[in-house]
Structures are given as C-alpha cells and as structure tokens.
C-alpha atoms as a PDB file:
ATOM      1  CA  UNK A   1      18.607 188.698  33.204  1.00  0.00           C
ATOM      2  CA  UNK A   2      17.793 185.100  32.234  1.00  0.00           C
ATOM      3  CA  UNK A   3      14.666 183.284  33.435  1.00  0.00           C
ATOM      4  CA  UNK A   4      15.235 179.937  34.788  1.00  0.00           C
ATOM      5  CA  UNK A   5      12.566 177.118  34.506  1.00  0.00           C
ATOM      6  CA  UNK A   6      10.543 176.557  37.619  1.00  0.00           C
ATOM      7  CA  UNK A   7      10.785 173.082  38.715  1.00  0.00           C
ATOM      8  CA  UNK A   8       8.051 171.776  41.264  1.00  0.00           C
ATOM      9  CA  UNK A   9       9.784 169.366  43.888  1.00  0.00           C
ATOM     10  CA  UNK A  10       7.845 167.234  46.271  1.00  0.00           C
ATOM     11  CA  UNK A  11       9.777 165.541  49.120  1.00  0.00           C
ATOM     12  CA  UNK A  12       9.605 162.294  49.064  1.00  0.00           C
ATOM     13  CA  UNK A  13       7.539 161.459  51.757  1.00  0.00           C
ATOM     14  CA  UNK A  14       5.129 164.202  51.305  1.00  0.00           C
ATOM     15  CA  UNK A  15       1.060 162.692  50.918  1.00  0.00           C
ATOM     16  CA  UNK A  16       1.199 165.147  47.462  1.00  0.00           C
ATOM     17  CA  UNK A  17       4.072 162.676  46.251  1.00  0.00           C
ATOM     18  CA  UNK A  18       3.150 159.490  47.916  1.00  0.00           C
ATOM     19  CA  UNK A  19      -1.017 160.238  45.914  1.00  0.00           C
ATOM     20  CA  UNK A  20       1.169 160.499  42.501  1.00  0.00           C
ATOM     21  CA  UNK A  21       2.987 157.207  43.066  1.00  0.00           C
ATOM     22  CA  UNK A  22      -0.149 155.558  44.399  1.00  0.00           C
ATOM     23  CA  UNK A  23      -2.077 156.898  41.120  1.00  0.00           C
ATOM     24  CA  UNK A  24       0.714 155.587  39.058  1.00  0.00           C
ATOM     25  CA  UNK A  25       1.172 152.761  40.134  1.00  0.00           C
ATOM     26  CA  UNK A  26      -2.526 152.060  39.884  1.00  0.00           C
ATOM     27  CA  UNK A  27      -2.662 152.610  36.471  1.00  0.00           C
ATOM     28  CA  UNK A  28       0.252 150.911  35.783  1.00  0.00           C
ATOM     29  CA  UNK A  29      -1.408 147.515  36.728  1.00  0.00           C
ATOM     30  CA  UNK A  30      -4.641 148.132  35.079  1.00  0.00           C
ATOM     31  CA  UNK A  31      -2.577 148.611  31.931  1.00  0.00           C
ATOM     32  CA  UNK A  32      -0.180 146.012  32.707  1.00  0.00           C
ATOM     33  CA  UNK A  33       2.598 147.268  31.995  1.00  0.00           C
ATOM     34  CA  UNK A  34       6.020 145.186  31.847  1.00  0.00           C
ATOM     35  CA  UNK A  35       7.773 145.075  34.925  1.00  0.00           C
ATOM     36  CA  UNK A  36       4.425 145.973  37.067  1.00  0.00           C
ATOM     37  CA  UNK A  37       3.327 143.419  39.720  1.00  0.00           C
ATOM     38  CA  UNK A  38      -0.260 142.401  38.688  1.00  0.00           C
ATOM     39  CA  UNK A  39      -2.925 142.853  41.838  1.00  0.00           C
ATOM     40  CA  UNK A  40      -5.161 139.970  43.110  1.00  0.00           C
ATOM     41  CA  UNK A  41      -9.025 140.290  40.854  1.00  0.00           C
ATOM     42  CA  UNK A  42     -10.386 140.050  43.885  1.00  0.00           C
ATOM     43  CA  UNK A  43      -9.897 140.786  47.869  1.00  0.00           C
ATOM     44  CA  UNK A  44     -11.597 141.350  51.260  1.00  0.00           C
ATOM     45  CA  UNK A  45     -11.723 143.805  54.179  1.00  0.00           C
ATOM     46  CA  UNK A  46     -12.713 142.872  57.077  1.00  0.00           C
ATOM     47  CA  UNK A  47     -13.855 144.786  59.212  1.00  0.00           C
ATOM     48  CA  UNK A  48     -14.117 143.252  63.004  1.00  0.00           C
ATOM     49  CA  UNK A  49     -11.682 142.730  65.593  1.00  0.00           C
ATOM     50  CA  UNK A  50     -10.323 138.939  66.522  1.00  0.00           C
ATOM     51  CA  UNK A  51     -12.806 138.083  68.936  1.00  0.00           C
ATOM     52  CA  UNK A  52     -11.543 137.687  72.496  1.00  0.00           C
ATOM     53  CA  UNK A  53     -12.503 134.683  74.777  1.00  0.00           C
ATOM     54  CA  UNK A  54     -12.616 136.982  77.833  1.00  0.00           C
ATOM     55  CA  UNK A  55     -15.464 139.128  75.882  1.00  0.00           C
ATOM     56  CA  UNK A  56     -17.605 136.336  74.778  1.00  0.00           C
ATOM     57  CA  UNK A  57     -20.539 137.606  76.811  1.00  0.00           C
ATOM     58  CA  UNK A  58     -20.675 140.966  74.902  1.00  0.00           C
ATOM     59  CA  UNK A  59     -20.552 140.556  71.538  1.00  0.00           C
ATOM     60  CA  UNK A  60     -23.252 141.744  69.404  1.00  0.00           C
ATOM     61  CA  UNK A  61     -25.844 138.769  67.885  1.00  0.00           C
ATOM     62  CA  UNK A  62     -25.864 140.046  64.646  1.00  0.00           C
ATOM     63  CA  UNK A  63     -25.954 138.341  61.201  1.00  0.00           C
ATOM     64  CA  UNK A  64     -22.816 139.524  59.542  1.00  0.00           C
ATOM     65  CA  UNK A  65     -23.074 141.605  56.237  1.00  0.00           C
ATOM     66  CA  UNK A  66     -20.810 141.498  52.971  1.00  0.00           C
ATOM     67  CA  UNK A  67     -21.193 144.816  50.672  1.00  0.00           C
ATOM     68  CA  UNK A  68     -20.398 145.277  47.204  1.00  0.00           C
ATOM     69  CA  UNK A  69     -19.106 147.962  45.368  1.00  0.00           C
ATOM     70  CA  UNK A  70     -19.954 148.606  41.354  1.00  0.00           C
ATOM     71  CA  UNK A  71     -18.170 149.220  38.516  1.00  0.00           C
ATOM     72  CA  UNK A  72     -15.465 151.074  38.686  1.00  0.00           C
ATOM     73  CA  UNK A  73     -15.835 151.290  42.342  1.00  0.00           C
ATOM     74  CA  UNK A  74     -13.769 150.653  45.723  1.00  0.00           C
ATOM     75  CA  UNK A  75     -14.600 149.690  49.172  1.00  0.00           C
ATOM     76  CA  UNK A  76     -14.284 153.163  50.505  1.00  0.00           C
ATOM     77  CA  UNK A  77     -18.213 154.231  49.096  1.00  0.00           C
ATOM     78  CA  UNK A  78     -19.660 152.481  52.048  1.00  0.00           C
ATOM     79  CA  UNK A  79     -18.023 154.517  55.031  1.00  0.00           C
ATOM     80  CA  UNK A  80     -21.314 156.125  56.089  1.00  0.00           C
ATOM     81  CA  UNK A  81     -22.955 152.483  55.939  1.00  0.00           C
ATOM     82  CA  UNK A  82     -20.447 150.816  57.734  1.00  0.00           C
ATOM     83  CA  UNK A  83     -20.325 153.628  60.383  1.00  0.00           C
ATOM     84  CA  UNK A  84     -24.266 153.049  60.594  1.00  0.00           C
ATOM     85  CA  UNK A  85     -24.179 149.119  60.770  1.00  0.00           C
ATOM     86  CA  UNK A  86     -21.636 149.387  63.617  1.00  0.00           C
ATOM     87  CA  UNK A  87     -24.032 151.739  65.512  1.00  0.00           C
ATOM     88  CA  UNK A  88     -26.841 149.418  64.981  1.00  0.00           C
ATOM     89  CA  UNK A  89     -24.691 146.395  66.278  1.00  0.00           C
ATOM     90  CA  UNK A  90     -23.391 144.786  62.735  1.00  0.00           C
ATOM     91  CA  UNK A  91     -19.386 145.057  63.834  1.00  0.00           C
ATOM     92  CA  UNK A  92     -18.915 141.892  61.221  1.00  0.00           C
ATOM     93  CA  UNK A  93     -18.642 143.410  57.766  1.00  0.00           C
ATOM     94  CA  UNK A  94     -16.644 142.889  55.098  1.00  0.00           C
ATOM     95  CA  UNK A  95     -16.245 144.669  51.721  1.00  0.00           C
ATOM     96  CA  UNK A  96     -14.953 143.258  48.782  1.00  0.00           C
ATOM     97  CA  UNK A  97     -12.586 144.757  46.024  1.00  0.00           C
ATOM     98  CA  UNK A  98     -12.430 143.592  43.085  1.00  0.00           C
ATOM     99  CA  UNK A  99     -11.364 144.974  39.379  1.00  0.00           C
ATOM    100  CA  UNK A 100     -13.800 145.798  37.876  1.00  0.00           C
ATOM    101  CA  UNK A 101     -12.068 146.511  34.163  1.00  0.00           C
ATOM    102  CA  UNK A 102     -11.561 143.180  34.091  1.00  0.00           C
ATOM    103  CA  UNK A 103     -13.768 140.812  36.215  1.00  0.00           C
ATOM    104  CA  UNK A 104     -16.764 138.647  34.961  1.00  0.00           C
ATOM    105  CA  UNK A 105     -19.690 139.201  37.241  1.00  0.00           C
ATOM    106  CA  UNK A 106     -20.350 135.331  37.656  1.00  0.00           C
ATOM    107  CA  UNK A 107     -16.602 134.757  38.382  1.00  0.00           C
ATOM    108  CA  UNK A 108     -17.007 137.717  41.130  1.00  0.00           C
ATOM    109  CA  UNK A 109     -20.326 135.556  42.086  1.00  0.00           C
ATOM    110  CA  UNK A 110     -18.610 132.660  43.142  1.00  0.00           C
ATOM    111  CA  UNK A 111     -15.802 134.573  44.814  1.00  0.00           C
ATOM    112  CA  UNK A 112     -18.640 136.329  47.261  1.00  0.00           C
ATOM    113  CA  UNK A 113     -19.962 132.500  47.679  1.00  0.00           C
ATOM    114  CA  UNK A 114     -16.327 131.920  48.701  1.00  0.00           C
ATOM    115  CA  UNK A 115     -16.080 134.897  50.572  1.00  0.00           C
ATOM    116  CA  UNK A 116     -19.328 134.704  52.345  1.00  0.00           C
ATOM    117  CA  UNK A 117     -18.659 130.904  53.256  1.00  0.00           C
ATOM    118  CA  UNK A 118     -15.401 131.807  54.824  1.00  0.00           C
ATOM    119  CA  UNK A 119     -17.204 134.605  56.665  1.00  0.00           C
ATOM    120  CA  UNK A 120     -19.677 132.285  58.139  1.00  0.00           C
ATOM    121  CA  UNK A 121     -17.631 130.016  59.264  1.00  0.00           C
ATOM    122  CA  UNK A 122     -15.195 132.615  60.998  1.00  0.00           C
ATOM    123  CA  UNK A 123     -18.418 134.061  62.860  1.00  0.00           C
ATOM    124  CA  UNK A 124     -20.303 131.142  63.644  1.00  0.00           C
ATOM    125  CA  UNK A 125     -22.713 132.965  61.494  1.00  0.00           C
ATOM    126  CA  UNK A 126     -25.615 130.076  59.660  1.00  0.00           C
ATOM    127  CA  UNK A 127     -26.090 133.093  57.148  1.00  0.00           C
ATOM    128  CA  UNK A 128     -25.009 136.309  56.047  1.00  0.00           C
ATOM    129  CA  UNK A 129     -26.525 139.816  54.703  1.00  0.00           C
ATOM    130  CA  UNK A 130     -25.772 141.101  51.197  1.00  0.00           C
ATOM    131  CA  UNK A 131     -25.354 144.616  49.768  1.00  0.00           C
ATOM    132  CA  UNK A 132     -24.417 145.434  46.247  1.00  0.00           C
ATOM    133  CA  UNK A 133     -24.688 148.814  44.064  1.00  0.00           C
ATOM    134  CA  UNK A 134     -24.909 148.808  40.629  1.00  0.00           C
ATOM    135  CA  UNK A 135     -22.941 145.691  39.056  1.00  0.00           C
ATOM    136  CA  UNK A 136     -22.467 144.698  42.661  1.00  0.00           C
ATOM    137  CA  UNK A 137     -26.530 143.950  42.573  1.00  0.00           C
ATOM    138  CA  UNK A 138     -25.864 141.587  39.877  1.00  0.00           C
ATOM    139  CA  UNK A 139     -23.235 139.746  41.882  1.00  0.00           C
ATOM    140  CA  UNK A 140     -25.059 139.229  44.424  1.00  0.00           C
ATOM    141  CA  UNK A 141     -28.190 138.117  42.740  1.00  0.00           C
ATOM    142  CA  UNK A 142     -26.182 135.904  41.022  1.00  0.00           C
ATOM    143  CA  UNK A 143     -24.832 134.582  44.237  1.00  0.00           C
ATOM    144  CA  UNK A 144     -27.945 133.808  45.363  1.00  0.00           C
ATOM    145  CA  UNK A 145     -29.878 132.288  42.355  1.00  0.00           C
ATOM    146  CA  UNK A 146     -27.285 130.384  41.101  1.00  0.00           C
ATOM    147  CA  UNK A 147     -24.436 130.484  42.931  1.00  0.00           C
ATOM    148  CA  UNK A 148     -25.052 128.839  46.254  1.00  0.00           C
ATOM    149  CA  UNK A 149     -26.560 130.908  48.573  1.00  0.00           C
ATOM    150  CA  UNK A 150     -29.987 130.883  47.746  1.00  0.00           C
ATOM    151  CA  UNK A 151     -30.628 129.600  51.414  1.00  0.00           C
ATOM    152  CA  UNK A 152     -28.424 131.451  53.450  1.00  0.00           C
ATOM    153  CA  UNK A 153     -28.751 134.664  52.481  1.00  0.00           C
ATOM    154  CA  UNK A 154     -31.380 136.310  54.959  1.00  0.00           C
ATOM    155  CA  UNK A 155     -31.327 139.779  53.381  1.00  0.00           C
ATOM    156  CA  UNK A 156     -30.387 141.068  49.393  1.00  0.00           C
ATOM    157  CA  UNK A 157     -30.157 144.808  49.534  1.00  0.00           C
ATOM    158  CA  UNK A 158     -29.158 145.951  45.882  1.00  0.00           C
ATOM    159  CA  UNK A 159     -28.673 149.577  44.638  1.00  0.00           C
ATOM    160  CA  UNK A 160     -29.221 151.458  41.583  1.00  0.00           C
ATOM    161  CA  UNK A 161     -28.591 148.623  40.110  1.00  0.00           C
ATOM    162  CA  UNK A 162     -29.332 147.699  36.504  1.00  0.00           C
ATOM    163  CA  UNK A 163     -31.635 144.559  36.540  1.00  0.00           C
ATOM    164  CA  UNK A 164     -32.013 145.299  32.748  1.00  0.00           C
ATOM    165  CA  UNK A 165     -29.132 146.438  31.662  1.00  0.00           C
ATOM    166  CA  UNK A 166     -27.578 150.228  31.547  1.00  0.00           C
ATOM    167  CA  UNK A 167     -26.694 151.775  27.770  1.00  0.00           C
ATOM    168  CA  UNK A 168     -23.320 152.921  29.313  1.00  0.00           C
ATOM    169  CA  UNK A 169     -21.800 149.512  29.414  1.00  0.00           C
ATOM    170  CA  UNK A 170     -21.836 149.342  25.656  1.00  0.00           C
ATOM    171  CA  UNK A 171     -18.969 152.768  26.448  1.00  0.00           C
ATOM    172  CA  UNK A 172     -16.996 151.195  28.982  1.00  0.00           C
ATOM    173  CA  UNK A 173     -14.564 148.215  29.064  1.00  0.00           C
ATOM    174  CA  UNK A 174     -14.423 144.672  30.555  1.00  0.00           C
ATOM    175  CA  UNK A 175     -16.068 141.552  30.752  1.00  0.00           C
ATOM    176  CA  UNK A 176     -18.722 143.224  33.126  1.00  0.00           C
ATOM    177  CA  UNK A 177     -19.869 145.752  30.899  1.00  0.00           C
ATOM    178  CA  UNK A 178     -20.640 143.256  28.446  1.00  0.00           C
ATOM    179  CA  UNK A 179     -22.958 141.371  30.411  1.00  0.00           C
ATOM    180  CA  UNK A 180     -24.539 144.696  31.924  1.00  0.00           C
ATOM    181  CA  UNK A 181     -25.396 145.760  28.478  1.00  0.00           C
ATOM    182  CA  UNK A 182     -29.231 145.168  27.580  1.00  0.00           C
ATOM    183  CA  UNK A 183     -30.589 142.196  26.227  1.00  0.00           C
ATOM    184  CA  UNK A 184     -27.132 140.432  27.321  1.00  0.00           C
ATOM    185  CA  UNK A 185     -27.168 136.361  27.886  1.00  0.00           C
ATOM    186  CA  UNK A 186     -26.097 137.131  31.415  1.00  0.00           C
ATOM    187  CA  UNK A 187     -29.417 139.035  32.337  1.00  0.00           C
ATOM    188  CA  UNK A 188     -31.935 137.029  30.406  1.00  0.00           C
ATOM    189  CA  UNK A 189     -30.352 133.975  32.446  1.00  0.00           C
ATOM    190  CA  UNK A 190     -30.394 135.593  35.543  1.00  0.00           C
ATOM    191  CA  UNK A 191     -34.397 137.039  34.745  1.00  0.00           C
ATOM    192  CA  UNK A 192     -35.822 133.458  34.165  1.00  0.00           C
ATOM    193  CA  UNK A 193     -34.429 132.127  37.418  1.00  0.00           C
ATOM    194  CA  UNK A 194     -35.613 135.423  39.344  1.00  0.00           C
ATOM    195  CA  UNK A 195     -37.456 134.053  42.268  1.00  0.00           C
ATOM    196  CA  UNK A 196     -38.087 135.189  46.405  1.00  0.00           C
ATOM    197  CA  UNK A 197     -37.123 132.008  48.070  1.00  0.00           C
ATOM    198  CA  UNK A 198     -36.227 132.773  51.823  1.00  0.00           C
ATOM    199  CA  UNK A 199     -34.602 135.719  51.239  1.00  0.00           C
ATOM    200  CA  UNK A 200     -35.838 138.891  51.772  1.00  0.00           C
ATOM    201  CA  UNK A 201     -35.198 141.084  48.521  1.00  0.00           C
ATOM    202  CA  UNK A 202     -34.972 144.628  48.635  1.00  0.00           C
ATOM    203  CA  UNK A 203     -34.382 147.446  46.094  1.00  0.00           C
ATOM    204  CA  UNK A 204     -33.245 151.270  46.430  1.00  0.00           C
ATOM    205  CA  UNK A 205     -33.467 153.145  43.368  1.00  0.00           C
ATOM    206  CA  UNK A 206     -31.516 156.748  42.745  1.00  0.00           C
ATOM    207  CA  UNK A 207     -34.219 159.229  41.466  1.00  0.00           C
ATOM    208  CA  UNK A 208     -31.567 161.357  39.863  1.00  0.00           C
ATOM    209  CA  UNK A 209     -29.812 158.472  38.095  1.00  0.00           C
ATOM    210  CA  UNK A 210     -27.987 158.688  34.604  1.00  0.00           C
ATOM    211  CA  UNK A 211     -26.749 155.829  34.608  1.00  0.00           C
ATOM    212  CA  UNK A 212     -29.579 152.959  34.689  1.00  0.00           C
ATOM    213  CA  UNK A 213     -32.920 154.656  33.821  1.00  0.00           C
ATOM    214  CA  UNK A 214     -34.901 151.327  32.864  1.00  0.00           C
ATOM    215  CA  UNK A 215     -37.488 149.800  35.576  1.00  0.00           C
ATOM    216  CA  UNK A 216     -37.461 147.138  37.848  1.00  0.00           C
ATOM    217  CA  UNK A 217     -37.022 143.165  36.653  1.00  0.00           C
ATOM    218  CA  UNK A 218     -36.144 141.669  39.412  1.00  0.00           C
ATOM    219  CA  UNK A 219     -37.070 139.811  42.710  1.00  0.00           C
ATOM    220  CA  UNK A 220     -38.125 141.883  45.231  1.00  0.00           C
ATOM    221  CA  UNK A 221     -40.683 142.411  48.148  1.00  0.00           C
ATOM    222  CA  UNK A 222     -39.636 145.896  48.490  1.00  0.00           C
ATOM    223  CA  UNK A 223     -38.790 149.352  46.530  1.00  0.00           C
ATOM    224  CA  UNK A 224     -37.905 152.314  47.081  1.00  0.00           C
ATOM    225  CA  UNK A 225     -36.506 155.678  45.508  1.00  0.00           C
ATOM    226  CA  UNK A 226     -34.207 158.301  47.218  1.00  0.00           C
ATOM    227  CA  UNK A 227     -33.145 161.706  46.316  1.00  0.00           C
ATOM    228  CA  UNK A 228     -29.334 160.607  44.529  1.00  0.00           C
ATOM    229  CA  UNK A 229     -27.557 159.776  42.156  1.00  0.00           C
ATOM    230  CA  UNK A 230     -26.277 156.890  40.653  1.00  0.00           C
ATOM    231  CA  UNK A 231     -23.068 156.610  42.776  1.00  0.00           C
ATOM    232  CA  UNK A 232     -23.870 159.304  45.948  1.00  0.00           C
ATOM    233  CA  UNK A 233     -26.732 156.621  46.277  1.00  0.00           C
ATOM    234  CA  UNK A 234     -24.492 154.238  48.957  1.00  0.00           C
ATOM    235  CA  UNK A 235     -23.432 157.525  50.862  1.00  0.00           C
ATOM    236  CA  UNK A 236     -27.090 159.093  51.004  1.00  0.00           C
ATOM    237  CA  UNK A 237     -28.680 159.000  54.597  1.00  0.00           C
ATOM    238  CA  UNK A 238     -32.079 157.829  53.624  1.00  0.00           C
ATOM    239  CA  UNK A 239     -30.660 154.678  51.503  1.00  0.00           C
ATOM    240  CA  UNK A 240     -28.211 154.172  54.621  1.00  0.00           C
ATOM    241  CA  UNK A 241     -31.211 154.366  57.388  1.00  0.00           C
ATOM    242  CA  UNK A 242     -33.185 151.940  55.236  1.00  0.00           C
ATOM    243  CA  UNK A 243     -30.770 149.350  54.426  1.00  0.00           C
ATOM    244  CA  UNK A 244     -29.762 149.353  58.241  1.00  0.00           C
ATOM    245  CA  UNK A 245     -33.964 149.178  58.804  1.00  0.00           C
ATOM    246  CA  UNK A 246     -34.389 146.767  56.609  1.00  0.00           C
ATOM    247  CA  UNK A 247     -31.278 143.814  58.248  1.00  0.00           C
ATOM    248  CA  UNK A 248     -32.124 145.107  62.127  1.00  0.00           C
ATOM    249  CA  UNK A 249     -36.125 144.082  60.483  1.00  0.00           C
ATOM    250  CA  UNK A 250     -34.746 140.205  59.565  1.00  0.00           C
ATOM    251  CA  UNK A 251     -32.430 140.117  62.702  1.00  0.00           C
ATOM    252  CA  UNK A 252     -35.404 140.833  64.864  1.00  0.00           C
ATOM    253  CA  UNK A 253     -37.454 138.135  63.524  1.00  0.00           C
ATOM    254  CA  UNK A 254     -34.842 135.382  63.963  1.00  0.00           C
ATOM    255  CA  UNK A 255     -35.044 132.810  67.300  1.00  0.00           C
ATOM    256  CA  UNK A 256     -32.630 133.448  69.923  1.00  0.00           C
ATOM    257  CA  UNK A 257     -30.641 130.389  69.292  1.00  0.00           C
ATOM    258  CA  UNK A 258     -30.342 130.960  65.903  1.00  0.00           C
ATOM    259  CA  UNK A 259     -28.856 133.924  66.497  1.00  0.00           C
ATOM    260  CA  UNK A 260     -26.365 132.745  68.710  1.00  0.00           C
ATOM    261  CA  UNK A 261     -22.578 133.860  67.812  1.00  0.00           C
ATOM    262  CA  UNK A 262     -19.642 130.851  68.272  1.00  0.00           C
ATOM    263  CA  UNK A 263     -16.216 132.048  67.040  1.00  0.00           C
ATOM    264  CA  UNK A 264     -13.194 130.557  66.134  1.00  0.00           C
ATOM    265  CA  UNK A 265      -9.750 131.902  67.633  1.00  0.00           C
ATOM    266  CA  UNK A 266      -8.556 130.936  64.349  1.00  0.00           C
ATOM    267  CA  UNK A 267     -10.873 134.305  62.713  1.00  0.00           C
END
C-alpha cells in the first residue's frame, strides 16, 4: 500500500484563502516586490454618513475627532472608541492609516494638518479633536506645535506614547523609529517648543507597558495611568471612558454658535 501526500485545498473563495492572499499581498508591498502595486503612505476613513438636507435639524453639534494609530498599527485598534464616541454624539471621525515601516512622523504631521483641514471644512467644523497612541502622539503633537494647528485643535489626547523616546525603536525599522529613539533631533525639537496654548493636553499612560517606560516630557494639563498595556491601552474601557470624558468636557464649554454644524453636500 503506498501513502499518498496530503494536499490541503482551500476553495477559492473561502475567508481561510482570501486571509492568505490578503497577508501576501501585504507583505508583498511592504517588501516591494517587482510586479507589486505600491499602496498610498497614507489614507483616511471616514467614518460619517453624507449628511442629508432633510436631517439638518438632527445632527449631533459635536467637534469632529481624527485618531491615530502607532507604529505598526491599523485603524481597526480604535473600534471600542469609535463605538463610544458615536454613543456620546461624535458620529464625525476619521482614522488615518498610514505605513508605518516607512513614514517620517513630520511627513505624517502635515498629512493630519491636511487631513484635519479637509475634515473641517467638510463639517463646517472651526476645529477638530486629536487622538494618537504611541508614535501617533508624536504626530499629533507635531501637528499642533509646528505644524499648523496649534489653534484649532480643542483637545490632544495622546497614548502610551513615548515623549522621550522608547529603546525599541533602535530594533525596529523606518524613518519613525529613528526619530522615536532617545535623545533623537526629532524629540529635542519637539521638547523646546512644548507649550499649552489653547489646547487642552491630555495624557493616558499604560501601567503595564514594555514598550515606553520613561516619564512624562510633554505638554499636558492632565495624566493619568490605566491598568494595560502598551497596545490593549486604545481598547481598555477606562482609557476609552476618559478620552470620551475628557472631548464631551471641551464640547460642553464651547458657545452655542460656535458649535453650530454647516455641511457641504459636496462631504
């Protein structure tokens, strides 16, 4: 009796096969390998309906937010947060994407400038809350110190992030990593023109962290530490009940008019 090789076949539509050709294909462009389309740097996801005339009336007054994923993140860590702004009345978010193997956090900075621009002018927004977690903290801040948005940014939420710099970079690849490590040009620039302004800086810390493990350098009226780690941080209830607490605080301190919503069809 001969044994014949058992041969694993997945149809072709099954999700098994269509994970293994997503997978490859991912890392086909990260490597960029000949005859691979290379993927934008950088994209968006919104995450609101195009506003109808007929509902004008109903929509929420809400400053919309913009979130931030980290280093070798996606835009699908802040499900429980966007779940929780929606509750709370924030139905304008958007998350951003971008590669983080090969982006430079300044360049990323002036694409969420971009970004957030676009967004206020799509909502009728004068201003717009930020998120970020881990190297998404540093684009923001440097958004907001130096990129342009200083004075329209009403709330800078940033988690586990490392304000001075994370050992592990010096590990990892990119452009990003570089300027994460400590002592880096990037974060000495971005220390010296720390400063409050208008904007109401907050930081969550992970208490279980292995990943940044130095203290606090950075501006901030507000810290706090939650039971998580480095990247279960954006998913943990408490950081997701505070960083809702903390907008709904702004939003509730804002006049009426300034408030006020005036959308574009165009959106």
């Amino acid at each position: 009796m001969t044994a014949r090789p058992h041969t694993i076949r997945w149809p072709a539509d099954s999700p098994a096969w269509a994970a293994v050709r997503h997978r490859t294909s991912c890392l086909a462009r990260w490597l960029r390998l000949p005859g691979v389309g290379r993927t934008p740097d950088c994209l968006s996801i919104r995450y609101w309906p195009r506003p109808d005339p007929t509902m004008r009336s109903a929509l929420p007054r809400r400053t919309p937010v913009l979130l931030v994923h980290g280093y070798a993140g996606t835009e699908h860590m802040w499900q429980p947060l966007r779940v929780a702004l929606a509750t709370a009345g924030f139905d304008h978010v958007i998350a951003l994407r971008y590669n983080t193997f090969r982006a430079d956090i300044r360049s990323v900075a002036d694409w969420l400038v971009d970004q957030a621009e676009r967004t206020m002018g799509a909502c009728g927004s004068r201003a717009v809350h930020l998120v970020g977690h881990s190297m998404g903290g540093l684009v923001v801040r440097a958004a907001v110190q130096s990129g342009g948005l200083g004075d329209r940014a009403r709330t800078v939420v940033t988690l586990a992030t490392p304000h001075r710099g994370t050992t592990f970079a010096r590990f990892v690849p990119g452009p990003g990593a570089r300027q994460m490590s400590p002592g880096s040009a990037f974060l000495r620039e971005l220390a010296a023109d720390a400063h409050l302004g208008a904007t109401r800086w907050v930081d969550i810390e992970a208490a279980v962290d292995r990943v940044v493990s130095a203290g606090p350098d950075r501006p901030s009226v507000g810290s706090v530490r939650v039971p998580a780690g480095h990247r279960s941080i954006t998913r943990h209830p408490d950081a997701v009940a505070r960083i809702v607490d903390e907008l709904i605080r702004v939003e509730n301190r804002l006049p009426v008019h300034d408030a006020a919503w005036e959308f574009s069809l165009a959106a």
